[in-house]
Protein backbone atom coordinates (compact mmCIF):
# COMPACT_ATOMS: atom_id res chain seq x y z
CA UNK A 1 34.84 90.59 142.55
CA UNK A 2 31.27 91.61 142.77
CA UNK A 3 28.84 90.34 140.20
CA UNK A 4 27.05 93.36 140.65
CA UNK A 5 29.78 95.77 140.19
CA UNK A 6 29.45 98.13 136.80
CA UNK A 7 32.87 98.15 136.24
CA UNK A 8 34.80 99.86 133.21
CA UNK A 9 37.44 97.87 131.70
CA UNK A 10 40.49 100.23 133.47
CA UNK A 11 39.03 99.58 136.48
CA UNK A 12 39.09 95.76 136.04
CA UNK A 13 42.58 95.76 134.65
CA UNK A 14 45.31 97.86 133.42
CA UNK A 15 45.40 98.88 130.01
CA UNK A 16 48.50 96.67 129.14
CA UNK A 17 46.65 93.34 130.20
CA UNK A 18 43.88 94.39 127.71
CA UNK A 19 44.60 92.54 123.84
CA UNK A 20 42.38 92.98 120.60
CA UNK A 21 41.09 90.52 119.44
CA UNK A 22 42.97 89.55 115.97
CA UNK A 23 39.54 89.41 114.17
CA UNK A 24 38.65 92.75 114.76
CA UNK A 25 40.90 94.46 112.64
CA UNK A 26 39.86 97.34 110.81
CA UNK A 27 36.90 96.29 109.60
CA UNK A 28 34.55 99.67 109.70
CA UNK A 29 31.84 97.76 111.12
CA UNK A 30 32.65 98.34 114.49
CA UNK A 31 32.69 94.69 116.11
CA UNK A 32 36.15 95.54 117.95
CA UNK A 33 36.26 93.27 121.53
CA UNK A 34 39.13 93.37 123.71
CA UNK A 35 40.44 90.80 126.22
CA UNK A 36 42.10 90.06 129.87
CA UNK A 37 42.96 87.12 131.23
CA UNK A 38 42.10 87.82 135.43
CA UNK A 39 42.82 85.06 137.73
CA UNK A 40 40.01 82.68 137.43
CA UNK A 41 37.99 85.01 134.74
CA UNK A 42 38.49 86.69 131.34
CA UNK A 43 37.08 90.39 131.13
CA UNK A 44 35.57 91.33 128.02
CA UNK A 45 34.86 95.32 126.71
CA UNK A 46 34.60 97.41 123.85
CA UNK A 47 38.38 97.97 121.97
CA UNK A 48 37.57 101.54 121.10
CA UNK A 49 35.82 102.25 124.82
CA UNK A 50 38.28 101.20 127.12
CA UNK A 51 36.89 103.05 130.15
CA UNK A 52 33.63 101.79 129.20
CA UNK A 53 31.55 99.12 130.67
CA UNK A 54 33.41 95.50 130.35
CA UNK A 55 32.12 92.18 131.92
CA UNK A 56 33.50 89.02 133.79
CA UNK A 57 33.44 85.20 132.76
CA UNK A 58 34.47 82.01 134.19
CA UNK A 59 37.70 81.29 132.03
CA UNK A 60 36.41 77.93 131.67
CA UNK A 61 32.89 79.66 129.85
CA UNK A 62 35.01 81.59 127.98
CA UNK A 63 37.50 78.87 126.52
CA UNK A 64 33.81 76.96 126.11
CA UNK A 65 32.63 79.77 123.98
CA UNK A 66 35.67 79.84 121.99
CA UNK A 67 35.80 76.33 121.05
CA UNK A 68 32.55 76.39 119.69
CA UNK A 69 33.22 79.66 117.84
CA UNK A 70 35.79 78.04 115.74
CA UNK A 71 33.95 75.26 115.06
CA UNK A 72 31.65 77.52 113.25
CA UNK A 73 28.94 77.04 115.45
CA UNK A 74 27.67 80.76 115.80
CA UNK A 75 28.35 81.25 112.28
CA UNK A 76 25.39 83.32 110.24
C-alpha cells in the first residue's frame, strides 16, 4: 500500500472489518474512531465518515500507542 495514497476507509477495507472503538459511545462530543486490523497495519478513520479519509499504522505503533494510552499517559 502506498504511503501516499488518500484513501477512504471503504476503500482500505470493507465495512464489516471496520469496529468502534468501545470508548466512543455516544458521547455528543464527537470523538468516534473506528478500527481494522490489515495484515501488517491497523487503519484508523472517522466512525460517523466511513467513506472518509482513514490512515495506516504499523500494528506494532499502534499496539505501542495503546499501551501507553491505558497507562494514562495521554491523559489531560
Amino acid at each position: 500500500m502506498s504511503t501516499s495514497a488518500r484513501l477512504t476507509a471503504l476503500e482500505m477495507a470493507p465495512s464489516d472489518v471496520w469496529f468502534k472503538s468501545s470508548h466512543s459511545g455516544d458521547n455528543g462530543a464527537g470523538g468516534c474512531v473506528s478500527v481494522a486490523a490489515l495484515a501488517d497495519h491497523v487503519g484508523v478513520c472517522d466512525s460517523k465518515q466511513q467513506n472518509g479519509p482513514a490512515f495506516v499504522t504499523p500494528t506494532a505503533a499502534w499496539s505501542s500507542f495503546i499501551r501507553e494510552v491505558k497507562t494514562g499517559r495521554w491523559s489531560s
